[in-house]
Protein backbone atom coordinates (compact mmCIF):
# COMPACT_ATOMS: atom_id res chain seq x y z
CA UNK A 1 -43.29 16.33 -6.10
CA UNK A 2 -44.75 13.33 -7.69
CA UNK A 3 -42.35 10.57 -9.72
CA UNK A 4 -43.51 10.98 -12.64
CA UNK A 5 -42.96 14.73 -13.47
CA UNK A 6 -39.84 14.39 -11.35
CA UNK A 7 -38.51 11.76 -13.75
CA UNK A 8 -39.47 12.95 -16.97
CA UNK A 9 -37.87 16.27 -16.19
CA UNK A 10 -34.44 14.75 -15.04
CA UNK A 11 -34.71 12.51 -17.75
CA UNK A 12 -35.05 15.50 -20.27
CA UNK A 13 -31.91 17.16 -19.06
CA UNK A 14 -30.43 14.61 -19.42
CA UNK A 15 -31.02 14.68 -22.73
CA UNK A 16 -30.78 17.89 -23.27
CA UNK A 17 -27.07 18.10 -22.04
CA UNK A 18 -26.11 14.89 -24.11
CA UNK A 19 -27.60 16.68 -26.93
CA UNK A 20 -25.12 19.74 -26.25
CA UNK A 21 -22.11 17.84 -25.72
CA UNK A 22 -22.51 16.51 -29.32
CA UNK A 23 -23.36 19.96 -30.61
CA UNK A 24 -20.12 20.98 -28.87
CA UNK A 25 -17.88 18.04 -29.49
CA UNK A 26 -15.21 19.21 -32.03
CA UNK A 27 -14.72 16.18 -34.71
CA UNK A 28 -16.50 14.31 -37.61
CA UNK A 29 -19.22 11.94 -36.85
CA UNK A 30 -19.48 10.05 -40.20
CA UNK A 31 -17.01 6.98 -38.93
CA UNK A 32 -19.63 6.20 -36.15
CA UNK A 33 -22.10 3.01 -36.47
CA UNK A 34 -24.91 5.07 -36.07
CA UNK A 35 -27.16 2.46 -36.25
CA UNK A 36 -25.38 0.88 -33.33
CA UNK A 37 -25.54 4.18 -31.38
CA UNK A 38 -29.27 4.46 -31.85
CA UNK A 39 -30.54 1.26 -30.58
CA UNK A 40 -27.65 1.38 -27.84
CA UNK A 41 -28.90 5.31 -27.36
CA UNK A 42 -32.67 4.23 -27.04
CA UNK A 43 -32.34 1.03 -24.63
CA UNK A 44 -30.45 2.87 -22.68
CA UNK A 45 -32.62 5.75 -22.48
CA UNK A 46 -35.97 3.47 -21.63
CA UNK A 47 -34.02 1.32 -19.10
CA UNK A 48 -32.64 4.39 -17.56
CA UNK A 49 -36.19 6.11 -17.43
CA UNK A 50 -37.98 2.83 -16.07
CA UNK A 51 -34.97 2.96 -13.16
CA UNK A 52 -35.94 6.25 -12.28
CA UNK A 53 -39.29 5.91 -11.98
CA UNK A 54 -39.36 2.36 -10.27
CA UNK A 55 -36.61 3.88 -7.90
CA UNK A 56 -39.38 6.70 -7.46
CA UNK A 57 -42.65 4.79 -6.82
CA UNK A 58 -40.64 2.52 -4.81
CA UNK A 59 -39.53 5.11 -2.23
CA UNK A 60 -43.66 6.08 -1.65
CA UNK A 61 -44.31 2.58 -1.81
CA UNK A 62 -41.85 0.91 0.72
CA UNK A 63 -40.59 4.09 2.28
CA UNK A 64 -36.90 5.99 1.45
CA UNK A 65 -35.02 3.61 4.11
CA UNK A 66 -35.65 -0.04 2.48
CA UNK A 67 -35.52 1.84 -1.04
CA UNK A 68 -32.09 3.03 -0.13
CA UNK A 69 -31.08 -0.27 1.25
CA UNK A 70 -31.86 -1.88 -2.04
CA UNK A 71 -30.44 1.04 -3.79
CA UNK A 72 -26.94 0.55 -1.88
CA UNK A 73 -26.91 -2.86 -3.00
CA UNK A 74 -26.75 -2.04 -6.65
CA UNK A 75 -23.06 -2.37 -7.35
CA UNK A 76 -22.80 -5.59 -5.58
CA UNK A 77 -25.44 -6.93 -7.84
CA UNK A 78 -24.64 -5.63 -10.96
CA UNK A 79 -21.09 -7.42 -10.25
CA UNK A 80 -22.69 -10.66 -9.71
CA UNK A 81 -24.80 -10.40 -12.89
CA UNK A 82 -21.68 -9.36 -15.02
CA UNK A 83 -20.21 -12.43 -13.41
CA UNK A 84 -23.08 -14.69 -14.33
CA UNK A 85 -24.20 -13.57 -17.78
CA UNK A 86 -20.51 -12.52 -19.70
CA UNK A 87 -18.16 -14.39 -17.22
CA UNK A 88 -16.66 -11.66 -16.02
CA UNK A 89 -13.11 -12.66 -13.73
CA UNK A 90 -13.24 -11.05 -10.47
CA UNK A 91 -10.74 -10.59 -8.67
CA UNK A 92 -9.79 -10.97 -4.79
CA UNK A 93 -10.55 -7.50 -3.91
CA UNK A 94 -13.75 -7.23 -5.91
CA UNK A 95 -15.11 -10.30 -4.25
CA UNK A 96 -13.77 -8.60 -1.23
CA UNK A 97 -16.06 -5.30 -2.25
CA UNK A 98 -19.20 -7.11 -3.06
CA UNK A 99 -19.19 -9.29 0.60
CA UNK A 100 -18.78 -5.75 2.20
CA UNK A 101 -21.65 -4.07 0.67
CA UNK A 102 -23.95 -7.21 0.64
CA UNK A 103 -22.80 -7.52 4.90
CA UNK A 104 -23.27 -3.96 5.12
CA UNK A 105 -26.55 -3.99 3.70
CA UNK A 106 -27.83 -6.87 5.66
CA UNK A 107 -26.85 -5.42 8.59
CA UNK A 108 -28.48 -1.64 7.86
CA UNK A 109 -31.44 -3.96 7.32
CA UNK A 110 -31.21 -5.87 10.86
CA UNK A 111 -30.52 -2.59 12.41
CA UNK A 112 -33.70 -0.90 11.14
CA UNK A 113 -35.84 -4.21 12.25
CA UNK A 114 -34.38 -4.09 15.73
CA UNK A 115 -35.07 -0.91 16.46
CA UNK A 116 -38.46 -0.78 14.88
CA UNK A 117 -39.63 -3.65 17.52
């Protein structure tokens, strides 16, 4: 199946069963910041949608191995740029978690080079 399509239809039931939960949620939305919510709701939705499809185009474009690879290596990032940009404390074992998936990730990526020679 091709990205695109593929995204756009995960993406719209996704939307579709965010749309139902609030259909279905049992209290008063007047105290929210709707505002808030919108803009949150809509950079949320584009970033999430341009994931998806780089994740997608990358996987024809590098092959479903090295896209996983970088996939894997997600969290660890995402730590690192929490710690950068708000100053997020980490802690011993979460420095301990990010070193394992960053090792474990180089090493899936040695492995696949030294057995592609």
């Amino acid at each position: 199946m091709h990205p695109v399509p593929f995204t756009w239809l995960s993406f719209a039931v996704t939307l579709g069963l965010s749309t139902l939960s609030l259909l279905l949620w049992p209290g008063q939305f007047t105290a929210f910041a709707w505002t808030g919510l919108w803009v949150g709701g809509v950079l949320s939705a584009v970033f999430t949608l341009t994931g998806h499809l780089l994740n997608n185009f990358g996987i024809r474009m590098i092959g479903a191995t090295k896209a996983s690879m970088i996939g894997a290596s997600n969290p660890a990032l995402t730590v690192v740029l929490a710690w950068l940009t708000i100053q997020e404390s980490l802690n011993g074992l979460q420095l301990l978690g990010v070193g394992i998936v960053t090792l474990s990730v180089a090493l899936m990526s040695q492995e696949r080079t030294a057995t592609a020679d």
